[in-house]
PDB file of N, CA and C in Angstrom:
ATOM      1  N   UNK A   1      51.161 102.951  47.050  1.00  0.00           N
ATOM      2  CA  UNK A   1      50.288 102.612  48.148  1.00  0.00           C
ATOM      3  C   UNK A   1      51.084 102.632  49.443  1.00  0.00           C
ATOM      4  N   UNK A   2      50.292 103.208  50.407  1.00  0.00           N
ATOM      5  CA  UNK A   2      50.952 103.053  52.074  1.00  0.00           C
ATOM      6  C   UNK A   2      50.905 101.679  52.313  1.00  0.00           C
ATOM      7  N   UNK A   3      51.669 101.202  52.881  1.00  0.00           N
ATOM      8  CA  UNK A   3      51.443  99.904  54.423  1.00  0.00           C
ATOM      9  C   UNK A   3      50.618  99.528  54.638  1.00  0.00           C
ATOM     10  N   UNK A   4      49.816  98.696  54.173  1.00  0.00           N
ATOM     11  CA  UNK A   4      48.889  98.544  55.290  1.00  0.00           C
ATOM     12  C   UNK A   4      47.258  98.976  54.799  1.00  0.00           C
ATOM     13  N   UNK A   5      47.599  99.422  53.797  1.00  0.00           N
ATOM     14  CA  UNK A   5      46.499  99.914  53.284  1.00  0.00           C
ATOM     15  C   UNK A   5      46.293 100.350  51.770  1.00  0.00           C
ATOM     16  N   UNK A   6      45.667 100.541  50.913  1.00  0.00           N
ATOM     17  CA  UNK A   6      45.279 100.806  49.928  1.00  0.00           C
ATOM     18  C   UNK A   6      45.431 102.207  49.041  1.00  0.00           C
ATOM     19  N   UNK A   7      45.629 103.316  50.292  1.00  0.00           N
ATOM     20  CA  UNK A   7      45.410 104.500  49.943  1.00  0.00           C
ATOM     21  C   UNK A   7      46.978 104.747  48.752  1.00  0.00           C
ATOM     22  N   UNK A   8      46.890 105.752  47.828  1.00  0.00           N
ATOM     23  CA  UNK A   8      47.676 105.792  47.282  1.00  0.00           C
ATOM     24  C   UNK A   8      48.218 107.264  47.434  1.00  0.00           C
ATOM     25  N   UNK A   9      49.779 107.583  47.165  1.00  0.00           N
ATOM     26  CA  UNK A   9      50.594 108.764  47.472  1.00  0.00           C
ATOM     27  C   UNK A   9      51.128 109.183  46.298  1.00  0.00           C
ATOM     28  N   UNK A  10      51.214 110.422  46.813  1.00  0.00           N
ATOM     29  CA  UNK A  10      51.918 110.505  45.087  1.00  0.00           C
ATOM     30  C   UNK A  10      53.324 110.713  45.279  1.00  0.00           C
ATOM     31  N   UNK A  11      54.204 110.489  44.306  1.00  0.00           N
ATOM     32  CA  UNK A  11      55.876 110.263  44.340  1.00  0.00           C
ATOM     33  C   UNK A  11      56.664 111.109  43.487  1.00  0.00           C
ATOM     34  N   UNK A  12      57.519 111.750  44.136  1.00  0.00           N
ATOM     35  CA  UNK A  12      58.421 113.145  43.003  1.00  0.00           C
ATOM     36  C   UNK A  12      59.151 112.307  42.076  1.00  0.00           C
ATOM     37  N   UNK A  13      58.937 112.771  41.148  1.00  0.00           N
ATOM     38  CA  UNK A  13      59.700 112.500  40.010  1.00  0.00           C
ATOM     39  C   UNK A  13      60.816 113.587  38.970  1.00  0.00           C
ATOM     40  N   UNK A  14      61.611 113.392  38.436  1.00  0.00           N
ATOM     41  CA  UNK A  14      62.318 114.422  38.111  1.00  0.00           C
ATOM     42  C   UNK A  14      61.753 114.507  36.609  1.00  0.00           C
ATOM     43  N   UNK A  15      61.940 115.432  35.657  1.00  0.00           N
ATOM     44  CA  UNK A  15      61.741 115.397  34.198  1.00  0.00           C
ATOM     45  C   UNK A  15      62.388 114.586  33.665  1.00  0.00           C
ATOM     46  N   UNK A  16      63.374 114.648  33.993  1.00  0.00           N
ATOM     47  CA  UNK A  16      63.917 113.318  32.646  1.00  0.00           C
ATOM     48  C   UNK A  16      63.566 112.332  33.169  1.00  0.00           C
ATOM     49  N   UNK A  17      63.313 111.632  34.324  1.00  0.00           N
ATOM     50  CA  UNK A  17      62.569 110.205  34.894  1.00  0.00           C
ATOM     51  C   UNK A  17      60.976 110.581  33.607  1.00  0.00           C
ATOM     52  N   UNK A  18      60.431 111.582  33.579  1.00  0.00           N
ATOM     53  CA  UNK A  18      59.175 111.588  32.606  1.00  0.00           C
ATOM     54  C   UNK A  18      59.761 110.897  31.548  1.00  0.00           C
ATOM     55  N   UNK A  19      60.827 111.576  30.753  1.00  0.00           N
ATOM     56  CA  UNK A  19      61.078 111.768  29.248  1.00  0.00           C
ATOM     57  C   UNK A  19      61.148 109.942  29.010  1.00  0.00           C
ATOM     58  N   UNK A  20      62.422 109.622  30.123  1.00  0.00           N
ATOM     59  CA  UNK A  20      62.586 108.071  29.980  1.00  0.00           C
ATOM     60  C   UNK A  20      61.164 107.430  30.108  1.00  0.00           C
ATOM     61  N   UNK A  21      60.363 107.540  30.650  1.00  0.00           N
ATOM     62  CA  UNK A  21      59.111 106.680  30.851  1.00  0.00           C
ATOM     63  C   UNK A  21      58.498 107.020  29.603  1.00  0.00           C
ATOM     64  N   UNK A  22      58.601 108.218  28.869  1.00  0.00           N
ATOM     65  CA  UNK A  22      57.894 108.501  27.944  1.00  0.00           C
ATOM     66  C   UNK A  22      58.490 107.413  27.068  1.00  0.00           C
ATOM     67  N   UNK A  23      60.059 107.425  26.678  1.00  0.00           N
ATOM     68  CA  UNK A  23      60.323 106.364  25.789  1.00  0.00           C
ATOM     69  C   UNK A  23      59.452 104.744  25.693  1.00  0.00           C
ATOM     70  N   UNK A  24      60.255 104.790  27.315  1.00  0.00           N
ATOM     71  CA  UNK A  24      59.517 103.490  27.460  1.00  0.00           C
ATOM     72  C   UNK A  24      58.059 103.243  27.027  1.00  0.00           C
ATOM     73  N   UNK A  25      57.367 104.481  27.578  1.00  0.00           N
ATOM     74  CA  UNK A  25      55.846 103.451  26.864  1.00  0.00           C
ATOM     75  C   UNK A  25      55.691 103.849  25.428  1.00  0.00           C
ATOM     76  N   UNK A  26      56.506 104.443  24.589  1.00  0.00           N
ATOM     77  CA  UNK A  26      56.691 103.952  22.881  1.00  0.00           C
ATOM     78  C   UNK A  26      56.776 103.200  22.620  1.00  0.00           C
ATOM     79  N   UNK A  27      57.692 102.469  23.305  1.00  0.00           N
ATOM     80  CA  UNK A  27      58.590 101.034  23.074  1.00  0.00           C
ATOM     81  C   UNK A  27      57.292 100.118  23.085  1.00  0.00           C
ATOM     82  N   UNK A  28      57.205 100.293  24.441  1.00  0.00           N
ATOM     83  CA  UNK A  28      56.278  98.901  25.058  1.00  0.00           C
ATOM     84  C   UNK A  28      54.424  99.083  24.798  1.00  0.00           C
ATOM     85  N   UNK A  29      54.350 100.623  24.603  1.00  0.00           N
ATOM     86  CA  UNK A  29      53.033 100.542  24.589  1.00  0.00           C
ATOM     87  C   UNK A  29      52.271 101.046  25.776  1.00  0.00           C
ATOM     88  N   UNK A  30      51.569 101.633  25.818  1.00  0.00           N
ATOM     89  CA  UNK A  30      50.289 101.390  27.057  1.00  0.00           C
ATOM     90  C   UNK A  30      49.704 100.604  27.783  1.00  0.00           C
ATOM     91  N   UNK A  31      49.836 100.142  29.014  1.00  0.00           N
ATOM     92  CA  UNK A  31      49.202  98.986  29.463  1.00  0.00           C
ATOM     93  C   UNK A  31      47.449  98.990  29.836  1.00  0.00           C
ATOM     94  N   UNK A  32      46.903  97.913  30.113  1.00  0.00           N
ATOM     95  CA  UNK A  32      45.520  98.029  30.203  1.00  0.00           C
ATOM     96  C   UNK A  32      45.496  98.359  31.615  1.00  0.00           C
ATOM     97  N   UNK A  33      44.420  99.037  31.386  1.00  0.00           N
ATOM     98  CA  UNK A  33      43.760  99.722  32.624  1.00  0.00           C
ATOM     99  C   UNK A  33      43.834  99.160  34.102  1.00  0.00           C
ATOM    100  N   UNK A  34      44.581  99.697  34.926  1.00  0.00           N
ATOM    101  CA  UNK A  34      44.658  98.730  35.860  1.00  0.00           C
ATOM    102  C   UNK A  34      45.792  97.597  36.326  1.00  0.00           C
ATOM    103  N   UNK A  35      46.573  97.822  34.864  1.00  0.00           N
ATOM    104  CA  UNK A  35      47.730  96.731  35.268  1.00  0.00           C
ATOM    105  C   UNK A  35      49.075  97.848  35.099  1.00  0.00           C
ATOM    106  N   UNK A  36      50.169  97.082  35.531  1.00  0.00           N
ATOM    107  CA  UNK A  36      51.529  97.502  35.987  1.00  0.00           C
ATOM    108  C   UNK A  36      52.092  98.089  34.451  1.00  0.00           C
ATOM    109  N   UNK A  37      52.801  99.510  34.863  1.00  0.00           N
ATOM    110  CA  UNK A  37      53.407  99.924  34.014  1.00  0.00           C
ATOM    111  C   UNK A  37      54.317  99.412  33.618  1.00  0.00           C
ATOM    112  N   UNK A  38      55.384  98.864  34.128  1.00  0.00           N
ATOM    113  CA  UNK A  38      56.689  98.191  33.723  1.00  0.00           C
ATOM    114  C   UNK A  38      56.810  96.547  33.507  1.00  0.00           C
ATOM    115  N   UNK A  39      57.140  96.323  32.484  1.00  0.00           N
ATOM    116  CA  UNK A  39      56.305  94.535  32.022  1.00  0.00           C
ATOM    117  C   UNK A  39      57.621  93.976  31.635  1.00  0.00           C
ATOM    118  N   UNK A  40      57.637  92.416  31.498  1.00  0.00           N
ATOM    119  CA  UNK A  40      59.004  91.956  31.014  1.00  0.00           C
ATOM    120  C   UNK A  40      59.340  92.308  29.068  1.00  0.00           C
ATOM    121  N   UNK A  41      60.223  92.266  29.044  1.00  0.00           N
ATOM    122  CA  UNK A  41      60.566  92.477  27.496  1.00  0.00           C
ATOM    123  C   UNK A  41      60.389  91.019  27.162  1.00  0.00           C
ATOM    124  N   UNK A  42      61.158  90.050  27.755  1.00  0.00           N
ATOM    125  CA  UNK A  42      61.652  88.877  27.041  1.00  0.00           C
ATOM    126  C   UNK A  42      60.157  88.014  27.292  1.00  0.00           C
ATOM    127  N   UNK A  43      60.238  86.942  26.736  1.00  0.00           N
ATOM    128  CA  UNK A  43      58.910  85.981  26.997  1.00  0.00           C
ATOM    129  C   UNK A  43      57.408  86.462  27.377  1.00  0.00           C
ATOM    130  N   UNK A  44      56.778  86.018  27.512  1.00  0.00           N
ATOM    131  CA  UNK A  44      55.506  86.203  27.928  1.00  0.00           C
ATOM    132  C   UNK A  44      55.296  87.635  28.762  1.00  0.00           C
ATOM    133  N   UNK A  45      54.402  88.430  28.055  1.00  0.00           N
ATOM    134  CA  UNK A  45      54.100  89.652  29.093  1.00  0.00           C
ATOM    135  C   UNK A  45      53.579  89.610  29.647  1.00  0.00           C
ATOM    136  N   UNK A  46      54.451  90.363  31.056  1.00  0.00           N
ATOM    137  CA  UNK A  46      53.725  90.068  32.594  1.00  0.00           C
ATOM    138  C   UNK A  46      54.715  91.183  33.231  1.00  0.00           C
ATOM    139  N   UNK A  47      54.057  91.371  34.394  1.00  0.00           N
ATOM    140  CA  UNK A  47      54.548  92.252  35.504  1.00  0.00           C
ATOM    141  C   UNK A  47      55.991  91.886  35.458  1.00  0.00           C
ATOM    142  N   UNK A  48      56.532  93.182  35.693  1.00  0.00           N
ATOM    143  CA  UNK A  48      57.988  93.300  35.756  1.00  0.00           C
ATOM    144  C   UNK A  48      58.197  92.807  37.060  1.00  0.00           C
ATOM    145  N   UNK A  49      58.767  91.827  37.597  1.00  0.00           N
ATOM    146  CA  UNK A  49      58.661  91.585  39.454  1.00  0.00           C
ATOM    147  C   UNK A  49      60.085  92.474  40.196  1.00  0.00           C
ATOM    148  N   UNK A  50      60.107  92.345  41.473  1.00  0.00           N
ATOM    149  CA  UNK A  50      61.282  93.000  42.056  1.00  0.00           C
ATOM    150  C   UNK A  50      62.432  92.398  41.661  1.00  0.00           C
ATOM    151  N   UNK A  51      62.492  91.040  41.352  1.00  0.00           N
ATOM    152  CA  UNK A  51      63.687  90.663  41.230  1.00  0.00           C
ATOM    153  C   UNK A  51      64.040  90.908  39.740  1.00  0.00           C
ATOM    154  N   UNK A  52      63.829  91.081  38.920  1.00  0.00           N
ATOM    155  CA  UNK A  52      63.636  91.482  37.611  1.00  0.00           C
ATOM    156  C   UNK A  52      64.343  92.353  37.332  1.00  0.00           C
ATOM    157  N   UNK A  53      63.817  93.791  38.815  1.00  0.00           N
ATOM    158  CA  UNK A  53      64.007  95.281  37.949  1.00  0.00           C
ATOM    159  C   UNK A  53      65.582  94.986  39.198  1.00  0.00           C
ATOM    160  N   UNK A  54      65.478  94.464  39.663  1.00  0.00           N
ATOM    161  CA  UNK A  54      66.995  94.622  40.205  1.00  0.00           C
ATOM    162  C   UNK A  54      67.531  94.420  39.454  1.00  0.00           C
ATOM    163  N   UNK A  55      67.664  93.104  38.531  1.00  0.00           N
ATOM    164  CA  UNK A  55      68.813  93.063  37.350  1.00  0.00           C
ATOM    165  C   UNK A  55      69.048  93.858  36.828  1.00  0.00           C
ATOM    166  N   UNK A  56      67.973  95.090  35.850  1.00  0.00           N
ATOM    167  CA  UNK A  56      68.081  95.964  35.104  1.00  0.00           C
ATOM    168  C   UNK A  56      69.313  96.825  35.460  1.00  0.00           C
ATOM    169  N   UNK A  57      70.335  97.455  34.430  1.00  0.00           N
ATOM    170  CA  UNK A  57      71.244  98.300  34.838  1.00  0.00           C
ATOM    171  C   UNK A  57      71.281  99.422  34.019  1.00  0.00           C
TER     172      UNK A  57
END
């Protein structure tokens, strides 16, 4: 989404950024319609937040 607004853009991605996402939603599954692709592993599933995916390495 832009600033300020709602409208949505679309974002380059490379192939292997696919392949890895592909893993990932093996792992984790499909999310419901409407909610965030990237979710916590540990405890309760929920939106992955910013401070979250910063940890990730």
């Amino acid at each position: 989404m832009t600033k300020g607004t709602d409208d949505r853009e679309p974002v380059p991605v490379s192939p292997q950024s696919l392949v890895i996402l592909a893993a990932y939603l093996d792992q984790a599954g499909l999310p419901p319609t409407h909610q965030p692709v990237f979710r916590t592993l540990r405890g309760a599933d929920k939106p992955l937040s910013y401070w979250a995916m910063r940890r990730v390495k």
